[in-house]
C-alpha atoms as a PDB file:
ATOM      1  CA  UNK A   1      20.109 -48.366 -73.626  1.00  0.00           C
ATOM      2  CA  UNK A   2      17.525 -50.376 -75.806  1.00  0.00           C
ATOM      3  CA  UNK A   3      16.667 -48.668 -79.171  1.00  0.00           C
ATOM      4  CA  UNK A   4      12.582 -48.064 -78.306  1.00  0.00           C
ATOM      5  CA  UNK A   5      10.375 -45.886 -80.806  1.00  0.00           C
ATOM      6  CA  UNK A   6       6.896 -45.586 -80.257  1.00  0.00           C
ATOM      7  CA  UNK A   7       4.025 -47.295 -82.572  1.00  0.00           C
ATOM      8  CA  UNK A   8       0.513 -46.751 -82.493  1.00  0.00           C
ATOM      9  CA  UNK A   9      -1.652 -49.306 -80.419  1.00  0.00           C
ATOM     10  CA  UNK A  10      -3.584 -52.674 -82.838  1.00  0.00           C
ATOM     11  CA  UNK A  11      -6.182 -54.229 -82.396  1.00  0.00           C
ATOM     12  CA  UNK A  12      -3.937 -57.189 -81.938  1.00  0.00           C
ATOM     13  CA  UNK A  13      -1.832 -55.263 -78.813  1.00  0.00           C
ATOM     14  CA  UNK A  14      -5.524 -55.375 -77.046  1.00  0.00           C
ATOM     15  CA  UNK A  15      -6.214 -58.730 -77.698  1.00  0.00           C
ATOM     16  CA  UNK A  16      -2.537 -59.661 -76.342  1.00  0.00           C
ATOM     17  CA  UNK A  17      -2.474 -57.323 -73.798  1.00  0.00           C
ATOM     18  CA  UNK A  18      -3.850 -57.438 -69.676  1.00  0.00           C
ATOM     19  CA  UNK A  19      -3.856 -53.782 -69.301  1.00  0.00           C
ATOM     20  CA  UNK A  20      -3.581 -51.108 -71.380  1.00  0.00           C
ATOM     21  CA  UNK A  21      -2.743 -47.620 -69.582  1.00  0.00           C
ATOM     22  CA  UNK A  22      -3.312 -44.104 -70.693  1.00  0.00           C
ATOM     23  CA  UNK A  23      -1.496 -41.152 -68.712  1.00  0.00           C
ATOM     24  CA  UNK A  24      -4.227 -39.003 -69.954  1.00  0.00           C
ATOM     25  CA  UNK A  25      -7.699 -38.025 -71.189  1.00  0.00           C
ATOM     26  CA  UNK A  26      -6.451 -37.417 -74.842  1.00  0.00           C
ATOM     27  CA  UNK A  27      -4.597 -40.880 -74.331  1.00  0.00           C
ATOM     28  CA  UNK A  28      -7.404 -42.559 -73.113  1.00  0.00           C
ATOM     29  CA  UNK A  29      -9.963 -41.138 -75.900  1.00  0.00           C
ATOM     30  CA  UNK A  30      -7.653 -42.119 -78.232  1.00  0.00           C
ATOM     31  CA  UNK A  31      -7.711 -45.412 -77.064  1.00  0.00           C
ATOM     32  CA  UNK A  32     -10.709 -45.736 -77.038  1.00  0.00           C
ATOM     33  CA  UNK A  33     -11.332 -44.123 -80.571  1.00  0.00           C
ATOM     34  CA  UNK A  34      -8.713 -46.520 -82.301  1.00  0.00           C
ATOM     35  CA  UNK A  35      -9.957 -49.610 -80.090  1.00  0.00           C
ATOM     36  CA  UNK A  36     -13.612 -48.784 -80.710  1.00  0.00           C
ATOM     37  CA  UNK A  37     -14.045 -48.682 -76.717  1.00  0.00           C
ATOM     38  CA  UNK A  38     -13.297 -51.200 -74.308  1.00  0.00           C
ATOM     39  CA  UNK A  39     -15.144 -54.477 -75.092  1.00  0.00           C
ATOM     40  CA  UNK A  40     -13.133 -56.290 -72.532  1.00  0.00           C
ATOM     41  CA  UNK A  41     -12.175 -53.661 -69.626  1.00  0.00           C
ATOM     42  CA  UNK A  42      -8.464 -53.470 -70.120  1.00  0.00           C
ATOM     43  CA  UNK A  43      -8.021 -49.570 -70.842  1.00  0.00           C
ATOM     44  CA  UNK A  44      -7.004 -47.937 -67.189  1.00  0.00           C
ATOM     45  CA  UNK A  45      -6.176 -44.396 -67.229  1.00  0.00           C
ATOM     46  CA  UNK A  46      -2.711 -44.518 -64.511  1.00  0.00           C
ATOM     47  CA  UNK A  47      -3.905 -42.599 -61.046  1.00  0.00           C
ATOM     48  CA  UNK A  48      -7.175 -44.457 -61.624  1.00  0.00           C
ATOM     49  CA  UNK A  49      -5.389 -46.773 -59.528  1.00  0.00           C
ATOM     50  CA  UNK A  50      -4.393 -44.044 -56.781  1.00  0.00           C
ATOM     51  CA  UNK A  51      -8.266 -43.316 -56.688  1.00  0.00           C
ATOM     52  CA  UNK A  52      -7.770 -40.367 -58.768  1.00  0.00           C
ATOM     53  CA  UNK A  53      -9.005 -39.263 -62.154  1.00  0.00           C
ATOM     54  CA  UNK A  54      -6.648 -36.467 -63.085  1.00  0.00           C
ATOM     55  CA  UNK A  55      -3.866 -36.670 -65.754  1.00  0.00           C
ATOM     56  CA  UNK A  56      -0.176 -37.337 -65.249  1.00  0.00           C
ATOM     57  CA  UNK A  57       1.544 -34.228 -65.580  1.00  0.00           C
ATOM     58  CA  UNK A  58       3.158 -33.739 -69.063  1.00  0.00           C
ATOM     59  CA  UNK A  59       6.919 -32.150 -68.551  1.00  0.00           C
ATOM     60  CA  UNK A  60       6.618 -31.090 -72.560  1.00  0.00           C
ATOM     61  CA  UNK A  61       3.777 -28.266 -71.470  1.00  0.00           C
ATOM     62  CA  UNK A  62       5.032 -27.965 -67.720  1.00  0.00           C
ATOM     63  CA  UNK A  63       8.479 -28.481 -67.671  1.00  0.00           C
ATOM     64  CA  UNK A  64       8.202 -29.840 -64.263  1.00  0.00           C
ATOM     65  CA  UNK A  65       9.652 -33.293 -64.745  1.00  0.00           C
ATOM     66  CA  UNK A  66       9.474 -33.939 -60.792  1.00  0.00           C
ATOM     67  CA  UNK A  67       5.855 -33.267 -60.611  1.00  0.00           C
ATOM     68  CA  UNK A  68       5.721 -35.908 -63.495  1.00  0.00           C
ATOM     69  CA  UNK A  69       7.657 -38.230 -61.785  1.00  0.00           C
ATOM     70  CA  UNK A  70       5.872 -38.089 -58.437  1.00  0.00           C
ATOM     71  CA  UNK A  71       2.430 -38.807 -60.156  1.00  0.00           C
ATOM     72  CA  UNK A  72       4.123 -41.541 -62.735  1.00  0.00           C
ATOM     73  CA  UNK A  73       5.725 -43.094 -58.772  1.00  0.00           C
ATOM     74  CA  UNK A  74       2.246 -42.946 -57.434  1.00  0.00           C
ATOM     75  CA  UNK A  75       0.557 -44.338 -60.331  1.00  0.00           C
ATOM     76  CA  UNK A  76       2.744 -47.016 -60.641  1.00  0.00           C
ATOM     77  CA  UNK A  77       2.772 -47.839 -56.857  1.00  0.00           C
ATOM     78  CA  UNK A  78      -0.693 -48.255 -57.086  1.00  0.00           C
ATOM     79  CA  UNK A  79      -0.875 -50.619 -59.820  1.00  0.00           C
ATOM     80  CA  UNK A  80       1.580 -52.703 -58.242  1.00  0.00           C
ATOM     81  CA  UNK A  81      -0.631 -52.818 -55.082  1.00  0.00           C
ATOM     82  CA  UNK A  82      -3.619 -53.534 -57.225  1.00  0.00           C
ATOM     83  CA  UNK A  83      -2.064 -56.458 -59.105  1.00  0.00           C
ATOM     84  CA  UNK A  84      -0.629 -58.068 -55.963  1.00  0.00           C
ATOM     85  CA  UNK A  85      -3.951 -57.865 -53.953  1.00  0.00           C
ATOM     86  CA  UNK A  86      -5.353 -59.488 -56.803  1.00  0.00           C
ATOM     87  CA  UNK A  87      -3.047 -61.818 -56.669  1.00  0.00           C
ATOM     88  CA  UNK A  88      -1.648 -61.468 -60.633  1.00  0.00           C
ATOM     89  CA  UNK A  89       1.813 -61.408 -59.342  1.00  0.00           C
END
């Protein structure tokens, strides 16, 4: 495996970045706190795309790790639909 560590989000990372996607509300009001919004529309929360608003389960509080990988599957399923009937890939 690839050595991967986590590091907060810059202002440069938004600039850089297409989307930016939250799995939650305290992600996305983060994001929005350390981005100072959303000047350019590229902060998604993840089932957004499933036409949902809830959270992705977290498996830390839950300790369901399926549910949280059945609504990471249908999140990312959905963005994957979105970008190709938008043509980006």
């Amino acid at each position: 495996m690839l050595p991967h560590r986590a590091t907060q989000i810059t202002w440069q990372d938004y600039q850089e970045a297409d989307y930016i996607i939250g799995m939650d509300e305290w992600n996305m009001k983060n994001l929005h706190r350390m981005l100072k919004g959303d000047p350019d529309g590229k902060v998604y929360k993840l089932l957004e795309f499933a036409g949902s608003h809830r959270d992705i389960a977290d498996p830390w509080y839950t300790g369901n790790f399926d549910a949280t990988y059945d609504d990471v599957l249908e999140g990312c399923t959905a963005f994957l639909k979105y970008l190709r009937e938008n043509k980006e890939i």
